[in-house]
Protein backbone atom coordinates (compact mmCIF):
# COMPACT_ATOMS: atom_id res chain seq x y z
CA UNK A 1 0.00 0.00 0.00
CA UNK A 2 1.76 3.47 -0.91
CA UNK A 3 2.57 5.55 2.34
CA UNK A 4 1.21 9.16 2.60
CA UNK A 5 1.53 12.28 5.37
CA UNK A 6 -1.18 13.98 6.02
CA UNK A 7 -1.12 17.91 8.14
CA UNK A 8 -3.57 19.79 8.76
CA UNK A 9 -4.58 22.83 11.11
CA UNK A 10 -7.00 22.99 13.60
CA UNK A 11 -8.46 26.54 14.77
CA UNK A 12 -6.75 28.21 17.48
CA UNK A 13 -9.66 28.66 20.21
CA UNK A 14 -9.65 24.56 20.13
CA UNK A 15 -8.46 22.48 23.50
CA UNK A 16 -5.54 20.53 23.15
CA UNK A 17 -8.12 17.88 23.81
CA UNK A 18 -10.61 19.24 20.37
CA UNK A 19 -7.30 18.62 18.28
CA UNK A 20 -6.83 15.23 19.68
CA UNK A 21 -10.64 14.21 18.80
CA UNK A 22 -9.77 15.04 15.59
CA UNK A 23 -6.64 13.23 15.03
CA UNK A 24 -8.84 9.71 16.36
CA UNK A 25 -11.87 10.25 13.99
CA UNK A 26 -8.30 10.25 11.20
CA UNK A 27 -7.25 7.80 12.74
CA UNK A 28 -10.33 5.80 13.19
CA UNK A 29 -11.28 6.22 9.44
CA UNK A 30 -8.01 4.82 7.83
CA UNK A 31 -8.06 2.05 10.04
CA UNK A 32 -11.58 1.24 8.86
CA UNK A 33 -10.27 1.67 5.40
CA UNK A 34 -7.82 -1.19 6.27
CA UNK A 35 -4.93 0.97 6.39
CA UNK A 36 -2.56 1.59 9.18
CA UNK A 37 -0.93 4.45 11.15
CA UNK A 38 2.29 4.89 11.18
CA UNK A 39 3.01 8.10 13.31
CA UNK A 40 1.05 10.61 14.26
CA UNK A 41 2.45 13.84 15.84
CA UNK A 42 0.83 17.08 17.23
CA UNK A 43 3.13 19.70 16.85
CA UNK A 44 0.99 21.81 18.93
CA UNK A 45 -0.33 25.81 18.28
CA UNK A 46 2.26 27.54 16.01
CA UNK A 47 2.35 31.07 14.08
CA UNK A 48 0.81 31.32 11.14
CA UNK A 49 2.59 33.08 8.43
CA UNK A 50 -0.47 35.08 7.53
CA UNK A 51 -3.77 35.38 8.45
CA UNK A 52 -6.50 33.18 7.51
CA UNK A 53 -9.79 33.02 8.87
CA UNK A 54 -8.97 35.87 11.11
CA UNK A 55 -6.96 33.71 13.13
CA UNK A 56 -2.59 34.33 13.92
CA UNK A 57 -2.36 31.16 15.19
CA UNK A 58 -3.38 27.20 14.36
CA UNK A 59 -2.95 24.16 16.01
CA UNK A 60 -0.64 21.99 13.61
CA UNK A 61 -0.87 17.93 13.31
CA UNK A 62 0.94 15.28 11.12
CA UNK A 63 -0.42 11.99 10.71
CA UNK A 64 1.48 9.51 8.85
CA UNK A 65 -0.82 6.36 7.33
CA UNK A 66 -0.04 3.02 5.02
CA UNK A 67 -3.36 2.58 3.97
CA UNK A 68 -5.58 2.58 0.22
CA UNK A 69 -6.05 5.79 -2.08
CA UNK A 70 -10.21 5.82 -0.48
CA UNK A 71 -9.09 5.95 3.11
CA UNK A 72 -7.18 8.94 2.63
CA UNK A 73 -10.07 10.43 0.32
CA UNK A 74 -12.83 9.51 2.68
CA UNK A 75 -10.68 11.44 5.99
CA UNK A 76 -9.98 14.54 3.49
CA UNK A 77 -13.62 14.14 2.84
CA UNK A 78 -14.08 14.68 6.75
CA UNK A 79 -11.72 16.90 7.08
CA UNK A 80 -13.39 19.10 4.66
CA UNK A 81 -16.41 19.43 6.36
CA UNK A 82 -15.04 19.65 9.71
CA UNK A 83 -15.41 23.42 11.04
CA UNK A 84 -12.52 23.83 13.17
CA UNK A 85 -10.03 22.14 10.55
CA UNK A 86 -8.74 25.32 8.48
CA UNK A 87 -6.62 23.90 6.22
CA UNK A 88 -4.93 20.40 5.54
CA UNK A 89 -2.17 18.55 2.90
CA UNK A 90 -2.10 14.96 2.29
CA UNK A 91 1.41 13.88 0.30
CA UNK A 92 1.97 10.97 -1.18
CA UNK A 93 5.63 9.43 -0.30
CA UNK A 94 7.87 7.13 -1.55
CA UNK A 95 8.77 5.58 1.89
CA UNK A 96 8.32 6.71 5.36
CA UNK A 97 10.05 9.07 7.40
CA UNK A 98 12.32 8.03 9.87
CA UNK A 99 12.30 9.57 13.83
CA UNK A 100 10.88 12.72 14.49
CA UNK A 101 9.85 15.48 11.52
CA UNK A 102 11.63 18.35 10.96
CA UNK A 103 9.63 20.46 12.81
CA UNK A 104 9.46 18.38 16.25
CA UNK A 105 13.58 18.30 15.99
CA UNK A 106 13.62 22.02 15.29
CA UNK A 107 11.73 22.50 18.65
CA UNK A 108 14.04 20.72 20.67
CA UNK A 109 17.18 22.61 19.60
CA UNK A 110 19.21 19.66 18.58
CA UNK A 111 20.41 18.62 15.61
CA UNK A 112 20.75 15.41 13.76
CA UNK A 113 24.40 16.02 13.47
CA UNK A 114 24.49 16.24 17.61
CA UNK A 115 21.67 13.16 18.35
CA UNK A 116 24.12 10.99 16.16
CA UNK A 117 27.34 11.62 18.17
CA UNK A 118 25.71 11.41 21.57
């Protein structure tokens, strides 16, 4: 099954708890779709780089899934018509990531260059 990574950002006025009912309906759809998760990571309420929806600020997730093409449609699908989702990406990859994203390493001020000689 081809892997893909999905983000997308919830409204800023949400609970940390709002965003995490979120991520499980996500989750709970590809798994019905026969698919698995992989990783799933909340990288938690960020700056946005512009306004949109009147909002400065969004609460960022990544979910990473090995599952069929109609999973993925069907939680876009939900995504879509969810309210407090503003905006979200799914990517198609060629293999999955490895450790943390980019994002989640930038946050804790180390490097991969440092984690590897430690």
């Amino acid at each position: 099954m081809p892997y893909y990574e999905t983000v997308f950002m919830a409204r800023q006025d949400l609970s940390d708890a709002q965003v995490k009912v979120i991520t499980e309906s996500c989750e709970k759809i590809i798994k019905a779709g026969k698919g698995k998760v992989v990783k799933t990571e909340n990288w938690g309420l960020r700056t946005l780089a512009y306004k949109i929806n009147k909002s400065k600020k969004a609460h960022y997730v990544l979910i990473e899934t090995d599952c069929p093409p109609a999973a993925v449609i069907e939680m876009e699908r939900t995504l879509r018509l969810n309210e407090d989702v503003m905006r979200y990406l799914t990517v198609r990859e060629d293999e999955l990531s490895k450790g943390q994203s980019k994002i989640l390493d930038k946050n804790t001020g180390e490097t991969e260059f440092e984690r590897e000689a430690a």
